[in-house]
N, C-alpha and C. Protein backbone atom coordinates (compact mmCIF):
# COMPACT_ATOMS: atom_id res chain seq x y z
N UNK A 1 -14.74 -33.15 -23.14
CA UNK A 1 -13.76 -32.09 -23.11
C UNK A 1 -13.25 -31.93 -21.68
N UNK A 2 -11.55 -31.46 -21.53
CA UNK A 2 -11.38 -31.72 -19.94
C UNK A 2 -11.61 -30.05 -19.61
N UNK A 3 -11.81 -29.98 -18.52
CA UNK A 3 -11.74 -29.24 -17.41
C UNK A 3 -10.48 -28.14 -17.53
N UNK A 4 -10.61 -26.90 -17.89
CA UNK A 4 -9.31 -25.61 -18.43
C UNK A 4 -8.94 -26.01 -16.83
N UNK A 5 -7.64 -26.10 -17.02
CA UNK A 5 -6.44 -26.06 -15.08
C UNK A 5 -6.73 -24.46 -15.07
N UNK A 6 -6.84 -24.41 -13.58
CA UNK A 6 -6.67 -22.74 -13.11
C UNK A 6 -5.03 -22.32 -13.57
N UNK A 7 -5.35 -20.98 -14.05
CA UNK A 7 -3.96 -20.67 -13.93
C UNK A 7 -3.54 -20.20 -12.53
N UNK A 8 -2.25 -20.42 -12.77
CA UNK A 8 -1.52 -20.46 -11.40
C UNK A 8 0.07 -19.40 -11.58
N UNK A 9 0.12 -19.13 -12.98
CA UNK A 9 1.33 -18.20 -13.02
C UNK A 9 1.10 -16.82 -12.85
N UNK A 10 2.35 -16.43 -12.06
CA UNK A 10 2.44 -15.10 -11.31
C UNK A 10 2.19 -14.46 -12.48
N UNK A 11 1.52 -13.13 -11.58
CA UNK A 11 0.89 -11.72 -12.57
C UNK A 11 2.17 -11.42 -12.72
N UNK A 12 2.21 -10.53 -13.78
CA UNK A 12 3.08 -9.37 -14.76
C UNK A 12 4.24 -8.88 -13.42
N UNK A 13 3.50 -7.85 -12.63
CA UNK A 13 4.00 -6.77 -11.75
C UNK A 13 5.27 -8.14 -11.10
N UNK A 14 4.28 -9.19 -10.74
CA UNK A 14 4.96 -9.65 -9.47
C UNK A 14 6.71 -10.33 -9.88
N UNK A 15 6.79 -10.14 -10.74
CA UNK A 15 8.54 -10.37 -11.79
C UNK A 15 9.30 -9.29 -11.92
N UNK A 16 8.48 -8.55 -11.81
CA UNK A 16 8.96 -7.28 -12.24
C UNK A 16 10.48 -6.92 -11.37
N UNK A 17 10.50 -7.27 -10.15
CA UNK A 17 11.45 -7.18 -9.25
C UNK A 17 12.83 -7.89 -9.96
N UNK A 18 12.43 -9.09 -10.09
CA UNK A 18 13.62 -9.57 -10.30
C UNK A 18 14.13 -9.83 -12.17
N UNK A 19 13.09 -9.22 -12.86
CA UNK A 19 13.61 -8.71 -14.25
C UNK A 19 14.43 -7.60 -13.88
N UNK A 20 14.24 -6.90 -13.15
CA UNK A 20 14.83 -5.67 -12.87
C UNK A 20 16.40 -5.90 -12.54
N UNK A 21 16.57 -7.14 -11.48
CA UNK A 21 17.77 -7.11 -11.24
C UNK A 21 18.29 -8.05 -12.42
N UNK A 22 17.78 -8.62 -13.24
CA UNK A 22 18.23 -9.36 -14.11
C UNK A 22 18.82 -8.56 -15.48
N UNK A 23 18.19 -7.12 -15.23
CA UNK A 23 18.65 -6.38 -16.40
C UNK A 23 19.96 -5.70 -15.60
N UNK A 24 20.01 -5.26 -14.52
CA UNK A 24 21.23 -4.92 -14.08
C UNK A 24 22.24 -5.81 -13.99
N UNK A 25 22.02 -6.86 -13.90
CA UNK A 25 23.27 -7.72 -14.03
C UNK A 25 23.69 -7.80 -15.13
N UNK A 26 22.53 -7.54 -15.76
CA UNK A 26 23.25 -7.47 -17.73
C UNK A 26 23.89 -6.17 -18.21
N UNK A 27 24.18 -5.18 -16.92
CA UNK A 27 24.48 -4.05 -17.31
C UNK A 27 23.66 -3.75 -18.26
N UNK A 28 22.72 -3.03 -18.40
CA UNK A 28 21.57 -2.34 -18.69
C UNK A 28 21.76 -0.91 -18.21
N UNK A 29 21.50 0.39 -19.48
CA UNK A 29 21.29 1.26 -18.50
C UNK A 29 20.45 2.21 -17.16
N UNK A 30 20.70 2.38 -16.84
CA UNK A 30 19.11 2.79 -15.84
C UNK A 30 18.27 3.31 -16.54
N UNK A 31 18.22 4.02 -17.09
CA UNK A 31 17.13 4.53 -18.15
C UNK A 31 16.56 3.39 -19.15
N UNK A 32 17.45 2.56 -19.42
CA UNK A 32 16.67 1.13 -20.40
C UNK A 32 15.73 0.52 -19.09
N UNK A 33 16.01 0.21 -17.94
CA UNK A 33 15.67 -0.32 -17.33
C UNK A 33 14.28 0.55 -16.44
N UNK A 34 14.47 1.72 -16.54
CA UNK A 34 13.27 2.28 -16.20
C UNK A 34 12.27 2.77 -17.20
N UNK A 35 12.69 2.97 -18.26
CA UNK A 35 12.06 2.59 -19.33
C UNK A 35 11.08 0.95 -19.48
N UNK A 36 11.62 -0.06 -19.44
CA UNK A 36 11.08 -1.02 -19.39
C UNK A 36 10.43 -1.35 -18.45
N UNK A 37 10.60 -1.02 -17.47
CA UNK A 37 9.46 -0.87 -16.05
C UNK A 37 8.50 -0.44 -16.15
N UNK A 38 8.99 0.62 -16.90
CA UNK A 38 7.58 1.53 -16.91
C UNK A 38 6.45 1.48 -17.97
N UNK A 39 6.73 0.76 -19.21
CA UNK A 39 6.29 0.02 -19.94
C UNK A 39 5.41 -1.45 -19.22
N UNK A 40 6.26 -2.25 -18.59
CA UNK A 40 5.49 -3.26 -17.95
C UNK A 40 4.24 -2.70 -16.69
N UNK A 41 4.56 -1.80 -16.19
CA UNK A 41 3.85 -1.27 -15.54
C UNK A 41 2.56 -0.36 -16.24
N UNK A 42 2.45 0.04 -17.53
CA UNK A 42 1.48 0.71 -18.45
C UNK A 42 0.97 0.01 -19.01
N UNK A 43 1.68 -1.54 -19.24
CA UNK A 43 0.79 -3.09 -19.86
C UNK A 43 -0.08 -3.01 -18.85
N UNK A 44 0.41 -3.51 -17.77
CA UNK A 44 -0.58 -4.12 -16.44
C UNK A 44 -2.10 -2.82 -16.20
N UNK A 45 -1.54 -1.91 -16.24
CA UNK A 45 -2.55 -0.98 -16.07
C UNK A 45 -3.90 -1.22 -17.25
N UNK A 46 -3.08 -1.22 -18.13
CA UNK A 46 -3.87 -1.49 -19.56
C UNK A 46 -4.92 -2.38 -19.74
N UNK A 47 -3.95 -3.66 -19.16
CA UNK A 47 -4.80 -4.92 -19.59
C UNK A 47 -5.94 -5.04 -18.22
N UNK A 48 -5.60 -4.37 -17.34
CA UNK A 48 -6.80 -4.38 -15.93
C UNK A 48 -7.51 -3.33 -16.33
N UNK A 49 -7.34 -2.20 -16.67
CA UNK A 49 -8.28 -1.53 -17.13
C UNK A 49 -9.56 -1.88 -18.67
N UNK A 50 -9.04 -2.34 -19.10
CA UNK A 50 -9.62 -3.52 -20.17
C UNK A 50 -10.56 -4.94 -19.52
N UNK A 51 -10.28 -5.11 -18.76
CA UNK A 51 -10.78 -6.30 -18.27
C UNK A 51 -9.51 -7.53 -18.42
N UNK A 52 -8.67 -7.63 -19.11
CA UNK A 52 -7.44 -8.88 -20.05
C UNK A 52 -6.76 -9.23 -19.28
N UNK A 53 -6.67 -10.15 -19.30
CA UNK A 53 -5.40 -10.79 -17.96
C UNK A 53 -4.45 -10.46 -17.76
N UNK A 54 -3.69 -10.60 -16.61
CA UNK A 54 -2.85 -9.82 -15.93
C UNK A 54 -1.62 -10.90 -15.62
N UNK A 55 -1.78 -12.73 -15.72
CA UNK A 55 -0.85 -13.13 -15.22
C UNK A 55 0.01 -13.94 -16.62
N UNK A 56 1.40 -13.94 -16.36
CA UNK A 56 2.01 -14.49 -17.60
C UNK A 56 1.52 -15.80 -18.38
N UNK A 57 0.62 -16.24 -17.65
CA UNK A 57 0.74 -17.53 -18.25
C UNK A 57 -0.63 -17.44 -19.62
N UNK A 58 -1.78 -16.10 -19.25
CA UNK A 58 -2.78 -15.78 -19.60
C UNK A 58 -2.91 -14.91 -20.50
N UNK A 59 -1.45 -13.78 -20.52
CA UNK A 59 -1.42 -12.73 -21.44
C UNK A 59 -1.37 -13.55 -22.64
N UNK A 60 -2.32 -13.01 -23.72
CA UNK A 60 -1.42 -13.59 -24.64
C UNK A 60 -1.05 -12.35 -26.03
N UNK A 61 -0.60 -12.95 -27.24
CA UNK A 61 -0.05 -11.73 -27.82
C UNK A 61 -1.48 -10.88 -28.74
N UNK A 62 -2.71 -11.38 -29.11
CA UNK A 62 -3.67 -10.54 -29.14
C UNK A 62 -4.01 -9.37 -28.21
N UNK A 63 -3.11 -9.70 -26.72
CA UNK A 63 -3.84 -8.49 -25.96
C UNK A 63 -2.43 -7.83 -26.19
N UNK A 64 -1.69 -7.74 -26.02
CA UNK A 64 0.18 -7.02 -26.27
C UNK A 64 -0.31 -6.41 -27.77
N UNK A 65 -0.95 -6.63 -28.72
CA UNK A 65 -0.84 -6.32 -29.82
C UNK A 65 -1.92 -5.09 -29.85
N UNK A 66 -3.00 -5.24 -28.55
CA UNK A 66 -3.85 -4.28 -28.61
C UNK A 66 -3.45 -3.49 -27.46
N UNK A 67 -2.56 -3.27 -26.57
CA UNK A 67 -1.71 -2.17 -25.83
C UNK A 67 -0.81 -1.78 -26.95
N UNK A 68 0.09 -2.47 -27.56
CA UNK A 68 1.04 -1.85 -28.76
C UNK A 68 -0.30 -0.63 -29.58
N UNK A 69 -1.24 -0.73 -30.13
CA UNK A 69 -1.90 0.13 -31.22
C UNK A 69 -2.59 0.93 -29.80
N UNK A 70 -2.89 0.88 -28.87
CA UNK A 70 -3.10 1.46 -28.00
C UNK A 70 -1.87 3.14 -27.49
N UNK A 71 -0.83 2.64 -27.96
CA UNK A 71 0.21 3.30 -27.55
C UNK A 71 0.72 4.39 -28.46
N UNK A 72 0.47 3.02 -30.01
CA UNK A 72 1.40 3.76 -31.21
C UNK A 72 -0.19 5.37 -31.56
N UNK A 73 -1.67 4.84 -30.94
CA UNK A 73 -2.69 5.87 -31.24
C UNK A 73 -2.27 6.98 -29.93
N UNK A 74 -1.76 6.81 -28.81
CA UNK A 74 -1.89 8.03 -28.46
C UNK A 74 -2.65 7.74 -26.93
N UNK A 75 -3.30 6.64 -26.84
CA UNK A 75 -4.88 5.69 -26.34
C UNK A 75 -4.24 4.90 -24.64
N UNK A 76 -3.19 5.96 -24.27
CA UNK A 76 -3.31 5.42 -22.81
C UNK A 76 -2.62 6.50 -21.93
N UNK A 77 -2.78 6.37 -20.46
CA UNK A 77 -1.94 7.75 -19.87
C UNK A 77 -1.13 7.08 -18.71
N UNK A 78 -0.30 7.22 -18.24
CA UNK A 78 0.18 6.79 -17.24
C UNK A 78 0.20 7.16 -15.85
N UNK A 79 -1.21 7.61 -15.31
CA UNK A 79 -1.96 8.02 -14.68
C UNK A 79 -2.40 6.49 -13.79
N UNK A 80 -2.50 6.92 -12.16
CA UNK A 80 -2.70 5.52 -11.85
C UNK A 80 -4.15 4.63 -12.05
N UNK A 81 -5.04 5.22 -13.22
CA UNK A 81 -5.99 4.79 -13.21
C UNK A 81 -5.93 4.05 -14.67
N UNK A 82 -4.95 4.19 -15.47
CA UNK A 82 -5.03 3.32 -16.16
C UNK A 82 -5.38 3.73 -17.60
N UNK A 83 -6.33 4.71 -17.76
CA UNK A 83 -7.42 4.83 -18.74
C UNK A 83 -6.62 4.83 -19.85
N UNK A 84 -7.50 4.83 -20.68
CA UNK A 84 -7.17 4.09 -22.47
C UNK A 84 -8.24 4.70 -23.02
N UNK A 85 -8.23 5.21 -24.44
CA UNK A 85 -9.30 5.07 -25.42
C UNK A 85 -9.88 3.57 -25.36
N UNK A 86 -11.44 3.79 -25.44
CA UNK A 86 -12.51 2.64 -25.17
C UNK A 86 -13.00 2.87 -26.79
């Protein structure tokens, strides 16, 4: 069996910059766009507070699917610590 390659793709946050300007160029409104920030920014919290990876290449949709029921229960705060129902 070979050897898993390190991942090497940038964390979540570190895109975040230039999704940002990528939604303004799409004319986006500021509120969609801080909305969605702030969402990517309540993933990242999530999945580090969990222990779950943090960089794109690692997320995968089992952990998105457990921030989604995380969200739709009520089960996170946007507090800079992250916390979640355990």
């Amino acid at each position: 069996m070979a050897p898993r390659r390190q991942d090497r793709s940038p964390k979540l946050l570190a895109l975040l910059d230039s999704w940002t300007l990528d939604l303004e160029s799409a004319n986006r409104s500021p509120g969609t766009i801080r909305s969605y920030s702030d969402t990517i920014r309540l993933l990242d919290r999530y999945l580090t507070h969990h222990r779950m990876p943090t960089t794109v290449g690692t997320v995968e949709a089992e952990h998105i699917r457990s921030f989604l029921a995380a969200v739709r229960a009520g089960c996170h705060t946007d507090d800079e610590r992250g916390d979640a129902c355990t």
